[in-house]
Protein backbone atom coordinates (compact mmCIF):
# COMPACT_ATOMS: atom_id res chain seq x y z
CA UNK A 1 219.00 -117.47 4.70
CA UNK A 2 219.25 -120.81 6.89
CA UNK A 3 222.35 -121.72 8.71
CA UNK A 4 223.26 -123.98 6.46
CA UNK A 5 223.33 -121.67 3.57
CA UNK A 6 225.45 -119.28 6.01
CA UNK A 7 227.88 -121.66 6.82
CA UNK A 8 228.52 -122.60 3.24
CA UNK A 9 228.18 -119.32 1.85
CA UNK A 10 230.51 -117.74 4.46
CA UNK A 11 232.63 -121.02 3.35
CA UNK A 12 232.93 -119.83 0.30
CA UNK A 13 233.76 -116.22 0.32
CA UNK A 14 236.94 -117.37 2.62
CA UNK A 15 238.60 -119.58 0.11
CA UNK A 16 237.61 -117.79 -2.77
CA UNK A 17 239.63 -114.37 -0.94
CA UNK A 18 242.28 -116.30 1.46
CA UNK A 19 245.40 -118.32 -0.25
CA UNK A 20 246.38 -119.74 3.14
CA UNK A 21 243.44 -121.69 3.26
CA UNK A 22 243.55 -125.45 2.07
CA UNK A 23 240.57 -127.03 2.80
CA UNK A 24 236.91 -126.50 3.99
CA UNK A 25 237.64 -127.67 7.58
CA UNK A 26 240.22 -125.05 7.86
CA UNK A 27 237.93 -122.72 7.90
CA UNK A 28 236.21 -123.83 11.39
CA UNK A 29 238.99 -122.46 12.80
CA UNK A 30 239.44 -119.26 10.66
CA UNK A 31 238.85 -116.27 12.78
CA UNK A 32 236.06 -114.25 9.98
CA UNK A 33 234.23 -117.04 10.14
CA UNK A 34 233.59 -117.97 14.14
CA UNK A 35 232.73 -114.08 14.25
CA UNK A 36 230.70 -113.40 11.42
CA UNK A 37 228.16 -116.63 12.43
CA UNK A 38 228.44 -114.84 16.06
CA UNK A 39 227.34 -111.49 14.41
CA UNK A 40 224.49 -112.91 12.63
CA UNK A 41 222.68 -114.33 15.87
CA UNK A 42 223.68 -111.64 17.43
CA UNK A 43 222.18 -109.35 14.78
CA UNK A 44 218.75 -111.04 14.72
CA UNK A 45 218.61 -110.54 18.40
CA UNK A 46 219.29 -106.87 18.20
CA UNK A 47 216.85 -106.42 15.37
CA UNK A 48 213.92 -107.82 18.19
CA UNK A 49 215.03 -105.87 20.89
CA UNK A 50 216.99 -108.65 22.82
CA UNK A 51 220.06 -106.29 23.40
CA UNK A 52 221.59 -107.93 27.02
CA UNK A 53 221.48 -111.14 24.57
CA UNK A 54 222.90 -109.86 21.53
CA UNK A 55 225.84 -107.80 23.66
CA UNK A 56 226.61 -111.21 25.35
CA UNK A 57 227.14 -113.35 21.88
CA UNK A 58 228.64 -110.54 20.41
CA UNK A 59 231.38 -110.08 23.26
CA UNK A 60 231.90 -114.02 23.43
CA UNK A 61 232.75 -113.24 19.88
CA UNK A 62 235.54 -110.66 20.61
CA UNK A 63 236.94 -112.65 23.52
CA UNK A 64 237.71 -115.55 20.50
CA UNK A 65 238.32 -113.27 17.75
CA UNK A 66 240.02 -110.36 18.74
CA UNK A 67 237.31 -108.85 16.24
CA UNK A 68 234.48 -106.62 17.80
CA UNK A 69 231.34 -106.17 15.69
CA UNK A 70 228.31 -104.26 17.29
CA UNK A 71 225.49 -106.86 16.89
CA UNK A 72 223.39 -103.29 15.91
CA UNK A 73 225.76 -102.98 12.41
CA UNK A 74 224.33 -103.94 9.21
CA UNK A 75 226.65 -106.23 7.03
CA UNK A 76 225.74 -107.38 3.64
CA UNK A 77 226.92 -110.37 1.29
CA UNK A 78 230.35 -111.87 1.24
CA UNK A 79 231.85 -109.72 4.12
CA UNK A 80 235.41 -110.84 4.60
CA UNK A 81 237.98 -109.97 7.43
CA UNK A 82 241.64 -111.06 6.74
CA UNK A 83 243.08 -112.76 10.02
CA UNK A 84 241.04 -109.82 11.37
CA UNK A 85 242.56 -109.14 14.99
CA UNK A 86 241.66 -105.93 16.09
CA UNK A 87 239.15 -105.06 13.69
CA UNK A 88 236.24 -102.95 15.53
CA UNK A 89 232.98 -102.59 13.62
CA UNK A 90 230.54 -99.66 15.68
CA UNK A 91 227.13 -100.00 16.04
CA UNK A 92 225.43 -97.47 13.38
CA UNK A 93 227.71 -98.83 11.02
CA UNK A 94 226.35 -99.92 7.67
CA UNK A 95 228.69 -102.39 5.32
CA UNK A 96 227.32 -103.68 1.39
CA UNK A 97 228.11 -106.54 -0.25
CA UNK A 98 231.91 -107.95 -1.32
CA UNK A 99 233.76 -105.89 1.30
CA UNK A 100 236.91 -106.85 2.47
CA UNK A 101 238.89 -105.59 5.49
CA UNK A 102 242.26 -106.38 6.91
CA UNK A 103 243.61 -106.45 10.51
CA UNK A 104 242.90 -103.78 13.16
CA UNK A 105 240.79 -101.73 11.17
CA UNK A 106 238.04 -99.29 13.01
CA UNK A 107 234.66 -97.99 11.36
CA UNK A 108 233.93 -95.75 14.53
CA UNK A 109 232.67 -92.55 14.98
CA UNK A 110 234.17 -89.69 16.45
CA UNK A 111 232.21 -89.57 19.91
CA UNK A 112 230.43 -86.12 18.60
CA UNK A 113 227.67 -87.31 16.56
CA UNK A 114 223.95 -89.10 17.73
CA UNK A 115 222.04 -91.23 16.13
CA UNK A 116 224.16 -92.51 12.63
CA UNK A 117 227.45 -92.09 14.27
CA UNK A 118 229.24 -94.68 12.24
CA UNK A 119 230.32 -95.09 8.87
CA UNK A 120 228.53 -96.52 6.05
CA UNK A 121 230.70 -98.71 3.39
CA UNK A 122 229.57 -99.19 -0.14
CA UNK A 123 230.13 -102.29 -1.97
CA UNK A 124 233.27 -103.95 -3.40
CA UNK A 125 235.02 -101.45 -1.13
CA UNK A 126 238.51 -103.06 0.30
CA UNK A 127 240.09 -101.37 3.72
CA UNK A 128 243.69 -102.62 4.19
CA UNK A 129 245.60 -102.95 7.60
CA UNK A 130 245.27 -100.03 10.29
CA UNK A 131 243.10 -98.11 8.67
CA UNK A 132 240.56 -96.14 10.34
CA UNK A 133 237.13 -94.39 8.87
CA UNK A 134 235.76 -92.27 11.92
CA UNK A 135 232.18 -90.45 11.39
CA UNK A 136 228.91 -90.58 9.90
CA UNK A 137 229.71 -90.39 6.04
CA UNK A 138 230.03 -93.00 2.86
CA UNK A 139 232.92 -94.55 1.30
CA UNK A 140 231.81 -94.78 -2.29
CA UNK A 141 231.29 -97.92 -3.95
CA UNK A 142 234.61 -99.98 -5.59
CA UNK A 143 237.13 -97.87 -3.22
CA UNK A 144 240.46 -99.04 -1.95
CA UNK A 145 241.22 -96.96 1.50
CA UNK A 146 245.68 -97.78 2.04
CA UNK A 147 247.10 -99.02 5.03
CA UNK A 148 247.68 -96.90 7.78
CA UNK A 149 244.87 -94.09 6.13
CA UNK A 150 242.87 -91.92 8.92
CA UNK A 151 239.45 -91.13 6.90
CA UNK A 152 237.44 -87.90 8.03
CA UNK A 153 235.25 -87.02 5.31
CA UNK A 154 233.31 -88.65 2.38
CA UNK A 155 235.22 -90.65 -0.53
CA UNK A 156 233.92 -90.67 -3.97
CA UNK A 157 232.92 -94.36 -5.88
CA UNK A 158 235.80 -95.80 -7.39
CA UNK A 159 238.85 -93.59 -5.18
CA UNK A 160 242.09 -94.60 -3.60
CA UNK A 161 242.50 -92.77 -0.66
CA UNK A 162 245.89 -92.72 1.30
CA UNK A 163 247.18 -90.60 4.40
CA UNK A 164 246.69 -89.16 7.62
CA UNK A 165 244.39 -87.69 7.77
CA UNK A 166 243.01 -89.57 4.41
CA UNK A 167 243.14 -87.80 0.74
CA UNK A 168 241.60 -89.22 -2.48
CA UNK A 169 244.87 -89.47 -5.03
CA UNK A 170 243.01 -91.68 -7.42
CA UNK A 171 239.72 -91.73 -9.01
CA UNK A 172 237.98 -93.79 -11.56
CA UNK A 173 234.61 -95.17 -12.30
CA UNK A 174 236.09 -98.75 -13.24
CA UNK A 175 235.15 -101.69 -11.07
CA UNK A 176 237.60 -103.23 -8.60
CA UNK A 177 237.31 -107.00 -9.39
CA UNK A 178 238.46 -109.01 -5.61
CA UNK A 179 241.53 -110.36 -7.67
CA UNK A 180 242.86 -107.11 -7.90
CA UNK A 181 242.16 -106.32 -4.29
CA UNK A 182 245.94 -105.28 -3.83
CA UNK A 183 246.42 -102.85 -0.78
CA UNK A 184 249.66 -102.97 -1.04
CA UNK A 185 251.22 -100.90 -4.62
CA UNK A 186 248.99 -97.78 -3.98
CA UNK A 187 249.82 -94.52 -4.58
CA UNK A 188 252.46 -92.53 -2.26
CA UNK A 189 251.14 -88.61 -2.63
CA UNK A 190 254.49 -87.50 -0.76
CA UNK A 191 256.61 -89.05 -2.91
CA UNK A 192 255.31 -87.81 -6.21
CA UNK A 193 255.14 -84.35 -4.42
CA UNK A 194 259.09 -85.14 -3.12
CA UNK A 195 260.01 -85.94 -6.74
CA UNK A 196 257.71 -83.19 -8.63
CA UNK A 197 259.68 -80.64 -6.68
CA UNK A 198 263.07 -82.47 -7.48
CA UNK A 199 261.94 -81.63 -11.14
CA UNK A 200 261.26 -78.44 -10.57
CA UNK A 201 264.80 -77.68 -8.72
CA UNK A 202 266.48 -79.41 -11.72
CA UNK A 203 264.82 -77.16 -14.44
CA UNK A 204 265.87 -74.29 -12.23
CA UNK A 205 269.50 -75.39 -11.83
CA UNK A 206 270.00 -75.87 -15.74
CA UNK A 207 268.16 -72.35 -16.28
CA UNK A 208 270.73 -70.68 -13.89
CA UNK A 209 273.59 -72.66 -15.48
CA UNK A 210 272.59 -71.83 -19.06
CA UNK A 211 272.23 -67.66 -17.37
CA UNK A 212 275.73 -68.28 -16.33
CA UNK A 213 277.30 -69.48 -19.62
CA UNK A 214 275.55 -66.57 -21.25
CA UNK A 215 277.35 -63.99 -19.19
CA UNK A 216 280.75 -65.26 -19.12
């Protein structure tokens, strides 16, 4: 794909995801988009062995971003970060297409592992705010991963997973349209545990009480 085509393609997937923006020159100065035409140079020059070069575009990057992306990663159609600061992409990491991540996310690995040491994202996945996904395993495609969520191990296609560290409390094989990209109302594991045992405690209360009127 040309530069041209990159620019308006990358364009594109910002207003299409990001409200706040108003115009097509707004997104000059929109963080995803200085970084991701950063990453792309950078990329090429990693791919031919020009690493010193490809380091050097790629930290310029960070340095105006906030948003550090190993030029080695592999990234895939209509990648979008949301304001983005903080966000740390490692360098065996491997990202499909439609994938959305928010503010100070990681894909790292867990300094254990050689070679693929990174994590590889499957498409129309969406990682919200803080999350991080440390290791060499896949999130499936169409995934949500909550705010906040430590991820250790692999997630199935089409799961929500929430928690530290992360645990799948929703699966489903439907798709997850970018309109309904909503890391915000997921499900809270603790609190349906909190209020299943509440349940349980009030069955047992009206059992004993029912014991007692018996007896007297």
């Amino acid at each position: 794909m040309g530069i041209v085509k990159r620019v308006k393609e990358e364009i594109r997937v910002i207003r299409e995801r990001d409200p706040a923006i108003h115009s097509s020159m707004e997104v000059f100065l929109y963080p995803s988009f200085k970084v991701m035409l950063h990453y792309r140079l950078a990329h090429r020059l990693y791919e031919k062995g020009h690493y010193f070069w490809a380091r050097w575009i790629s930290q310029r990057a960070v340095r105006k971003t906030g948003i550090e992306i190993h030029p080695g990663a592999k990234i895939g159609k209509g990648f979008f970060i949301d304001h983005g600061h903080g966000v740390i992409i490692g360098e065996t990491a491997i990202i499909g297409d439609n994938v959305t991540l928010y503010q100070g996310v990681t894909l790292g690995g867990t300094g254990k592992e050689h070679g693929k040491r990174h994590p590889t994202i499957e498409d129309n996945v969406m990682i919200s705010a803080g999350a991080k996904v440390l290791g060499s395993f896949t999130i499936g495609a169409n995934s949500k991963i909550g705010a906040g969520s430590v991820v250790l191990s692999e997630v199935p296609p089409g799961s929500t997973v929430v928690g530290v560290p992360g645990r799948v409390v929703k699966r489903g094989k439907q798709s997850l349209p970018r309109e309904e990209m909503d890391h915000v109302h997921l499900p809270d594991p603790v609190k349906e545990e909190i209020a299943g045992l509440r349940n349980k405690l009030l069955e047992l209360e009206n059992e004993l009480n029912k014991v007692k009127e018996i007896r007297e």
